[in-house]
PDB file of N, CA and C in Angstrom:
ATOM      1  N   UNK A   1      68.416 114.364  63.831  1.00  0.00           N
ATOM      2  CA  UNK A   1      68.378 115.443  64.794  1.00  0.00           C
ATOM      3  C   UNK A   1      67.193 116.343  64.445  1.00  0.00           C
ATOM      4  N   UNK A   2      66.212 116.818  65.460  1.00  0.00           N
ATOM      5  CA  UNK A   2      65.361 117.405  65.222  1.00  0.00           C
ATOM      6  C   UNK A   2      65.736 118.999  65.122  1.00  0.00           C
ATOM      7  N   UNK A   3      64.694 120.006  64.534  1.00  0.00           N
ATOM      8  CA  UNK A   3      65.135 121.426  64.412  1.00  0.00           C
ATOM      9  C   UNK A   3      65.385 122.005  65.871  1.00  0.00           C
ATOM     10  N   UNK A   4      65.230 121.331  67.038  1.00  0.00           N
ATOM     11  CA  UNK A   4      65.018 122.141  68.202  1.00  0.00           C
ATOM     12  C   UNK A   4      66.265 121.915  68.553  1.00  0.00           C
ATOM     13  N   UNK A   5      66.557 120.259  68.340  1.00  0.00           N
ATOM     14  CA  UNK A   5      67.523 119.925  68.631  1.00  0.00           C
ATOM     15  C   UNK A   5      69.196 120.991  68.075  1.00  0.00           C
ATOM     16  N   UNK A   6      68.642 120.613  66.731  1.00  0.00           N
ATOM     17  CA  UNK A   6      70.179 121.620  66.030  1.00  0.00           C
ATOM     18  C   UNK A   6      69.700 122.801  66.960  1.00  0.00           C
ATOM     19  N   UNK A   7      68.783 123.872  66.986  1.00  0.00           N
ATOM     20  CA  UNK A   7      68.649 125.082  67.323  1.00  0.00           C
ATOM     21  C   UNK A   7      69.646 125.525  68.745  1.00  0.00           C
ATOM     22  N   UNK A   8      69.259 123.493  69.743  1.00  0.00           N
ATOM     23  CA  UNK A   8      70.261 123.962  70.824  1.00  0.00           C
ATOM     24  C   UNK A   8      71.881 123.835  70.763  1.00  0.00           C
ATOM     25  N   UNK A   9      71.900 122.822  70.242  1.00  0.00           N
ATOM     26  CA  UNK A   9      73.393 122.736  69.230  1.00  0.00           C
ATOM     27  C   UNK A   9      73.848 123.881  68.941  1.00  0.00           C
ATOM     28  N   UNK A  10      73.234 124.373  67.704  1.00  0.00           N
ATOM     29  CA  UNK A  10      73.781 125.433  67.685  1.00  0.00           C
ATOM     30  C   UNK A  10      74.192 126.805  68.551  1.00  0.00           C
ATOM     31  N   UNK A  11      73.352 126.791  69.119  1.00  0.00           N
ATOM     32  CA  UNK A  11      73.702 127.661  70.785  1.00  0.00           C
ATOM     33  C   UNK A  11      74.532 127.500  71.660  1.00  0.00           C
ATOM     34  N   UNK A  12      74.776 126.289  71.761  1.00  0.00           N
ATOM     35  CA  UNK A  12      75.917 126.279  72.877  1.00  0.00           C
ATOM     36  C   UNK A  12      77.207 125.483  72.225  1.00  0.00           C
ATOM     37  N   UNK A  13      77.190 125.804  70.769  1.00  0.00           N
ATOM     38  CA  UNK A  13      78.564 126.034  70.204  1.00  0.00           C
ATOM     39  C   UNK A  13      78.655 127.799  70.450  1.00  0.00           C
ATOM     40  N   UNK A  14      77.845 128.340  69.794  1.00  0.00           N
ATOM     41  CA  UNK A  14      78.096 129.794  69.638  1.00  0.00           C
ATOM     42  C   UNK A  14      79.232 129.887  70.721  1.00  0.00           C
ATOM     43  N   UNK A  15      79.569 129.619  72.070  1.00  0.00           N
ATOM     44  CA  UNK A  15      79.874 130.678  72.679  1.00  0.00           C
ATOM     45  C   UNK A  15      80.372 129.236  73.604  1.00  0.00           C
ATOM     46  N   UNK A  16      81.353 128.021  73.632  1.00  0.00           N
ATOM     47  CA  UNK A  16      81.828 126.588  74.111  1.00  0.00           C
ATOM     48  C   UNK A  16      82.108 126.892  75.634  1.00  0.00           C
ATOM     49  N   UNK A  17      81.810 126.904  76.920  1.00  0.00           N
ATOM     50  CA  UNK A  17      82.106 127.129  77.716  1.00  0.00           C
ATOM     51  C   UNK A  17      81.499 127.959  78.619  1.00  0.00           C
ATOM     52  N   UNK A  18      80.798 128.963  78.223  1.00  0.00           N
ATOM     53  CA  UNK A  18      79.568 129.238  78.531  1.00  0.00           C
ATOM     54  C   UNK A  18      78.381 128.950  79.061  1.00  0.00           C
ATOM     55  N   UNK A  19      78.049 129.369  80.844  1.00  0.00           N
ATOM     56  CA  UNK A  19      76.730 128.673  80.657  1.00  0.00           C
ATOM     57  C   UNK A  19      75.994 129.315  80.554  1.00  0.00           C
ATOM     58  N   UNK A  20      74.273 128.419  79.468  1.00  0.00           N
ATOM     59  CA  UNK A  20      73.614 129.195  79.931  1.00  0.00           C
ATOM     60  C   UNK A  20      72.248 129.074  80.438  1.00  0.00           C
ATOM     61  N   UNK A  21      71.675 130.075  81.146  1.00  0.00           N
ATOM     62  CA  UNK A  21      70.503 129.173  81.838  1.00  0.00           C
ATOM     63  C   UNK A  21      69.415 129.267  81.324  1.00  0.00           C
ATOM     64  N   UNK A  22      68.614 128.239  82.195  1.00  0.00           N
ATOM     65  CA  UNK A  22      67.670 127.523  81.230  1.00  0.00           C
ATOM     66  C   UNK A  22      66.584 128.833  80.644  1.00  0.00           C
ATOM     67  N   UNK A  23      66.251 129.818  81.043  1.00  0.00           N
ATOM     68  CA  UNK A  23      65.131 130.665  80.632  1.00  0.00           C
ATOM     69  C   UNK A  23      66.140 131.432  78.871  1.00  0.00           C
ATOM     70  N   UNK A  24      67.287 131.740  79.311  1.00  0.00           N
ATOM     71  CA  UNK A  24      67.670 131.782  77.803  1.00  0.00           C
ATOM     72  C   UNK A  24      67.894 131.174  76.808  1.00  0.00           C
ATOM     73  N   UNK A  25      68.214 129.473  77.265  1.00  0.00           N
ATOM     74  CA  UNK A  25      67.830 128.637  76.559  1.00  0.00           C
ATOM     75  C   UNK A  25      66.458 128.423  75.967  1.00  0.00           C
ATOM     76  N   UNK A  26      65.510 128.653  76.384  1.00  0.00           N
ATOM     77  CA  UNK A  26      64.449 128.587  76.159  1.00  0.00           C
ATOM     78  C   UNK A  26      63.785 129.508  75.195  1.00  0.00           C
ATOM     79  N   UNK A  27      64.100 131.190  75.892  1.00  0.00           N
ATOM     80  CA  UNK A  27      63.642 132.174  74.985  1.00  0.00           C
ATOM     81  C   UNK A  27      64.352 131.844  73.295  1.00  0.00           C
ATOM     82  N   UNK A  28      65.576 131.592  73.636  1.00  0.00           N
ATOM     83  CA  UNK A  28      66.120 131.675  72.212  1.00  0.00           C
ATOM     84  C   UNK A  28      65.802 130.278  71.220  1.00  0.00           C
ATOM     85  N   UNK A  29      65.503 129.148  71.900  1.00  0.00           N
ATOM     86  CA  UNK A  29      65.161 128.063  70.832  1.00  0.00           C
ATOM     87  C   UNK A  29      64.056 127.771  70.942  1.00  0.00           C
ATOM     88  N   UNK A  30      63.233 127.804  72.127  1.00  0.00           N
ATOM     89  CA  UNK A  30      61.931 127.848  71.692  1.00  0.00           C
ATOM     90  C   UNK A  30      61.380 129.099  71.190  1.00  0.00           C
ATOM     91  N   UNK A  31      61.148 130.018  71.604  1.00  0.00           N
ATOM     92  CA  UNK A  31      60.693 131.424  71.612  1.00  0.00           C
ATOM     93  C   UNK A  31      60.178 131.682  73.362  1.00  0.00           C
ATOM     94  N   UNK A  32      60.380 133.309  73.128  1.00  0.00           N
ATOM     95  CA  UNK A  32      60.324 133.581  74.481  1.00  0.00           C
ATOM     96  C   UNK A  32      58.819 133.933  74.827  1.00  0.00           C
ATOM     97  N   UNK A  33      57.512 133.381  73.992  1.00  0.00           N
ATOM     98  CA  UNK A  33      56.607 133.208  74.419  1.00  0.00           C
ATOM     99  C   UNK A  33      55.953 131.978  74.830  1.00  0.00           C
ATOM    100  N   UNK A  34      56.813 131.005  74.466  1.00  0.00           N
ATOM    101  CA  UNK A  34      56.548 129.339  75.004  1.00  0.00           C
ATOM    102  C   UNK A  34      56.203 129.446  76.443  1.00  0.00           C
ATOM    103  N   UNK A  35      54.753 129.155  76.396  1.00  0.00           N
ATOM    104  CA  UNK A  35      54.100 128.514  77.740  1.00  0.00           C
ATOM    105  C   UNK A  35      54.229 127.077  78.453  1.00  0.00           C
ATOM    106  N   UNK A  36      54.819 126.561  77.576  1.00  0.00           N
ATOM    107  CA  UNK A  36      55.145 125.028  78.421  1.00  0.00           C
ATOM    108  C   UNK A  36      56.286 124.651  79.383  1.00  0.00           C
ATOM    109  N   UNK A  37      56.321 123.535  79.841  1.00  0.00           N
ATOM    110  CA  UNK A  37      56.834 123.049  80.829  1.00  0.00           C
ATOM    111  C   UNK A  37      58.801 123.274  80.166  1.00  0.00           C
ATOM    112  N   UNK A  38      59.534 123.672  81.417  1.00  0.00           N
ATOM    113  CA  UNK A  38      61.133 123.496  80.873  1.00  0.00           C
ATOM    114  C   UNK A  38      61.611 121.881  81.088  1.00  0.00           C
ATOM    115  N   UNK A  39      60.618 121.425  81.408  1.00  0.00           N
ATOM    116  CA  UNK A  39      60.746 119.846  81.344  1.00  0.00           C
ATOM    117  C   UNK A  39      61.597 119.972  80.119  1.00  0.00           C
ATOM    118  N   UNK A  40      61.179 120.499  78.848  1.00  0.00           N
ATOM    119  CA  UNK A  40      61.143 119.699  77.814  1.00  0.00           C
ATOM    120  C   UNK A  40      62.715 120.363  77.114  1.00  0.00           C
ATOM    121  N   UNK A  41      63.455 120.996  77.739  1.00  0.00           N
ATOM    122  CA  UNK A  41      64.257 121.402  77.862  1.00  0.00           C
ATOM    123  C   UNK A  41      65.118 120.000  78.071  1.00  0.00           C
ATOM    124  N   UNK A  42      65.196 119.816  79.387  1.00  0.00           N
ATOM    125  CA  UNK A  42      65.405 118.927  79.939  1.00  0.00           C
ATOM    126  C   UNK A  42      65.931 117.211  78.871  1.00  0.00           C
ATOM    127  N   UNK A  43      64.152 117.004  78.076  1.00  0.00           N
ATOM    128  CA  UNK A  43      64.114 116.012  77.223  1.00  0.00           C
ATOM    129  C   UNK A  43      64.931 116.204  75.713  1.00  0.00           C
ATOM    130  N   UNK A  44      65.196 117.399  75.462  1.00  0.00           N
ATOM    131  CA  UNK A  44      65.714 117.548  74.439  1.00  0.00           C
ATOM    132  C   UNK A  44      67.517 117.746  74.654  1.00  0.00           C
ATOM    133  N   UNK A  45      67.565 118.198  75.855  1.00  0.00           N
ATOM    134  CA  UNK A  45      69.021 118.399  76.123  1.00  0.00           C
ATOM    135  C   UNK A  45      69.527 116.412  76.203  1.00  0.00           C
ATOM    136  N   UNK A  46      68.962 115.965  76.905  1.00  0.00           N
ATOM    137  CA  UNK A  46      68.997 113.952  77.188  1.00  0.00           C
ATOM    138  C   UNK A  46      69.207 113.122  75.446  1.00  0.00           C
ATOM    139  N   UNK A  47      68.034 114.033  74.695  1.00  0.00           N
ATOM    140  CA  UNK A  47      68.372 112.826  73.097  1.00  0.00           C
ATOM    141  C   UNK A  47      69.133 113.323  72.391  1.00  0.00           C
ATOM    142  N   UNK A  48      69.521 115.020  72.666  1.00  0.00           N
ATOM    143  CA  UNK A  48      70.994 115.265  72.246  1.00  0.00           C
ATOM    144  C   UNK A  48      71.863 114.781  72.374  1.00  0.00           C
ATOM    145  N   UNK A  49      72.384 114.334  73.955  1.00  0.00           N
ATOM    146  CA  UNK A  49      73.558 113.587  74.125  1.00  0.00           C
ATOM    147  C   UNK A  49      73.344 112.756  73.418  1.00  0.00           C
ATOM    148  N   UNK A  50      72.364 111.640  73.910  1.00  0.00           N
ATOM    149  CA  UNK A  50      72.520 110.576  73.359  1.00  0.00           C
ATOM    150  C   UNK A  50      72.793 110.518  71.492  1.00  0.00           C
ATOM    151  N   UNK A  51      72.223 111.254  70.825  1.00  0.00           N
ATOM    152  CA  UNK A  51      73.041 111.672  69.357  1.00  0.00           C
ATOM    153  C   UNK A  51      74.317 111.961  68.665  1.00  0.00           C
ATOM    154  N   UNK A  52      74.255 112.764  70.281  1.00  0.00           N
ATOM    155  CA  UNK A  52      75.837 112.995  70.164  1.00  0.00           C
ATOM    156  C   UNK A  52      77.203 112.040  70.009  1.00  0.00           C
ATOM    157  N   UNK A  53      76.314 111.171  71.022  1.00  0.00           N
ATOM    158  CA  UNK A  53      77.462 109.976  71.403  1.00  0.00           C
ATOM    159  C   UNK A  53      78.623 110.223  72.468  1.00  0.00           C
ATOM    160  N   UNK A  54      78.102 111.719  72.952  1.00  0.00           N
ATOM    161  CA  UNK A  54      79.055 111.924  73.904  1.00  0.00           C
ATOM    162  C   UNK A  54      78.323 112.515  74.795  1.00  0.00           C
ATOM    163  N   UNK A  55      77.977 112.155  75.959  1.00  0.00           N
ATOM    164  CA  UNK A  55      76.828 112.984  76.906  1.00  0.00           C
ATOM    165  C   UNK A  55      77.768 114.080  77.541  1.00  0.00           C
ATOM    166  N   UNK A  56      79.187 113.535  77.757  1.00  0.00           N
ATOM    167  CA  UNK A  56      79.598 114.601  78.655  1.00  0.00           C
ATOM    168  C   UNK A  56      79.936 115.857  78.011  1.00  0.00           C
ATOM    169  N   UNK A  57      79.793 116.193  76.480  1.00  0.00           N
ATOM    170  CA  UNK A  57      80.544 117.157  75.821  1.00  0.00           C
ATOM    171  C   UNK A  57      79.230 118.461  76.648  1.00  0.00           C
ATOM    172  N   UNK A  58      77.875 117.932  77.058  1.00  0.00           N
ATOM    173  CA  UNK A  58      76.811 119.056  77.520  1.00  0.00           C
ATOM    174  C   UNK A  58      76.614 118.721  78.721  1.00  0.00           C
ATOM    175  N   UNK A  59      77.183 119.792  79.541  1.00  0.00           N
ATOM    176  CA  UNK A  59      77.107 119.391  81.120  1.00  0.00           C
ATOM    177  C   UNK A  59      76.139 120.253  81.612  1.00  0.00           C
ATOM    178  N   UNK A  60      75.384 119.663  82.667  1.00  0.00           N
ATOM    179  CA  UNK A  60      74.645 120.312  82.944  1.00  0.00           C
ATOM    180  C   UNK A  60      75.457 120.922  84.534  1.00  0.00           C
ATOM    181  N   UNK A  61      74.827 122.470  84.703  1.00  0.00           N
ATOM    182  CA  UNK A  61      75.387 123.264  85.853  1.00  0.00           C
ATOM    183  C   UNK A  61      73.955 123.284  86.637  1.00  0.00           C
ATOM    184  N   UNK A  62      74.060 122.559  87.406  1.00  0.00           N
ATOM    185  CA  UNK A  62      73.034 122.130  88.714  1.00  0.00           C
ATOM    186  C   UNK A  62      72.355 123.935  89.426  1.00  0.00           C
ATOM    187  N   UNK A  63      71.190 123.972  89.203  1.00  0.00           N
ATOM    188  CA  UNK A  63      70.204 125.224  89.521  1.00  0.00           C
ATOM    189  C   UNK A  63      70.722 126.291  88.486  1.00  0.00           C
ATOM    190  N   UNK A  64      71.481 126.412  87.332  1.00  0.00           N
ATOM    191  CA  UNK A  64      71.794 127.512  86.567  1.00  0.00           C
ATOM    192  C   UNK A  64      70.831 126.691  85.140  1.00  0.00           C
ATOM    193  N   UNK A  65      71.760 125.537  84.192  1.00  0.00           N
ATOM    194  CA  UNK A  65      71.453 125.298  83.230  1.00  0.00           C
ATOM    195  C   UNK A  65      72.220 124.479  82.772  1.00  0.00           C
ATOM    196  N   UNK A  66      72.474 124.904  81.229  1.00  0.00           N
ATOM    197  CA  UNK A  66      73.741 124.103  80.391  1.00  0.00           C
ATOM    198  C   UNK A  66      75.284 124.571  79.815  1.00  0.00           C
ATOM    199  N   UNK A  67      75.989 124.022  79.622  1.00  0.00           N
ATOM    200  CA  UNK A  67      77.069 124.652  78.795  1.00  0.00           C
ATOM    201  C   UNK A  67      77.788 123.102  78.025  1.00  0.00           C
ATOM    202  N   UNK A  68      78.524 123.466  77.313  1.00  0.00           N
ATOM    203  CA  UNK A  68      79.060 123.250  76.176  1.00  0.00           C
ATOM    204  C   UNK A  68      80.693 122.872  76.720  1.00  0.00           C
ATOM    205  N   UNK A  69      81.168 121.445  77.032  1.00  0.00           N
ATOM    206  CA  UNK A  69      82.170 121.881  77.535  1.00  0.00           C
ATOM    207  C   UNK A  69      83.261 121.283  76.601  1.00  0.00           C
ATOM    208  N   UNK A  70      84.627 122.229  76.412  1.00  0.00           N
ATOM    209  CA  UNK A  70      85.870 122.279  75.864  1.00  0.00           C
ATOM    210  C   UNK A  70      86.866 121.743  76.480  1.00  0.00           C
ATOM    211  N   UNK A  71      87.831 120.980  75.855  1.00  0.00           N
ATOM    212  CA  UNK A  71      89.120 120.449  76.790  1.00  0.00           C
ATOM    213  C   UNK A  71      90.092 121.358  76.285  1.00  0.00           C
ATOM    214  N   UNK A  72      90.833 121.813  77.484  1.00  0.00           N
ATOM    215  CA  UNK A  72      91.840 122.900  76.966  1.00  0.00           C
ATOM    216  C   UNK A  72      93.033 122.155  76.430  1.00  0.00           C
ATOM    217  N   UNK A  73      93.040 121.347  76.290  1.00  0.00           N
ATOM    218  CA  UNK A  73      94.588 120.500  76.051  1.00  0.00           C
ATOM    219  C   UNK A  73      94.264 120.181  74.081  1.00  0.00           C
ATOM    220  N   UNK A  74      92.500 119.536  73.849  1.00  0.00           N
ATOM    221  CA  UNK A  74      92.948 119.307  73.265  1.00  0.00           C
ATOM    222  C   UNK A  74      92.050 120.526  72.130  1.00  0.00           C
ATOM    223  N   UNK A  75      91.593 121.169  72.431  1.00  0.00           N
ATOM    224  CA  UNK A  75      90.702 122.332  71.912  1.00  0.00           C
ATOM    225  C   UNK A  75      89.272 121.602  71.438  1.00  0.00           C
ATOM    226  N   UNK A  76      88.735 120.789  71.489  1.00  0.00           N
ATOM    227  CA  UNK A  76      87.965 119.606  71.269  1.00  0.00           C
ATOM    228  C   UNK A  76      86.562 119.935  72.126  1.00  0.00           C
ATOM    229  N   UNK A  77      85.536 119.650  72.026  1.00  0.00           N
ATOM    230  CA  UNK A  77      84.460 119.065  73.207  1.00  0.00           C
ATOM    231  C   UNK A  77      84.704 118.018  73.719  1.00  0.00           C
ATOM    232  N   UNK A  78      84.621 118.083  74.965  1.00  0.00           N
ATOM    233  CA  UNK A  78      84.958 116.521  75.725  1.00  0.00           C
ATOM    234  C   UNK A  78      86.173 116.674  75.930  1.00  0.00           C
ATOM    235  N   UNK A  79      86.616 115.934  76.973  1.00  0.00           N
ATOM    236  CA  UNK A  79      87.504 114.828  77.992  1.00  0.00           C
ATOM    237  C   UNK A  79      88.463 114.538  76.568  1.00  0.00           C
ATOM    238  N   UNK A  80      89.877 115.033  76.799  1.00  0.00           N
ATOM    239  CA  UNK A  80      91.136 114.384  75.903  1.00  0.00           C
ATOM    240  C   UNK A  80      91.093 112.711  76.254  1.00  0.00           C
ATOM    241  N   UNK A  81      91.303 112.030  75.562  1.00  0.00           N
ATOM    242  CA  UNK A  81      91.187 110.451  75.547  1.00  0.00           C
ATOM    243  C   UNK A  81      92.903 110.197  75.109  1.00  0.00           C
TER     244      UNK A  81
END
């Protein structure tokens, strides 16, 4: 896992359920003077899952961003199995 990677990890544990969007995602793990593309947002949120082994535990909220999602049944990330 790369440092950007944990950096977003770690963020959207902070606070499981939560979304949040992409410009605070950004300010806070990249820095909020990063001039580049939120593409890369994008690319780093994709090889997370795939690390994860669970894509659905980071859902993405269509025109907002990301969140972190919790199953209330089983207090867990992700879908109770």
């Amino acid at each position: 896992m790369t440092r950007r990677e944990f950096d977003l990890l770690a963020m959207l544990i902070e606070e499981p359920g939560t979304v949040w969007n992409r410009e605070e995602i950004m300010d806070r793990v990249w820095d909020e003077n990063w001039f580049g593309s939120t593409r890369t947002l994008d690319v780093h949120v994709g090889s997370l899952r795939t690390k994860l082994g669970h894509k659905e535990w980071i859902e993405t909220v269509r025109g907002v961003g990301y969140r972190l999602t919790v199953s209330a049944t089983s207090g867990q990330c992700g879908e109770p199995r």
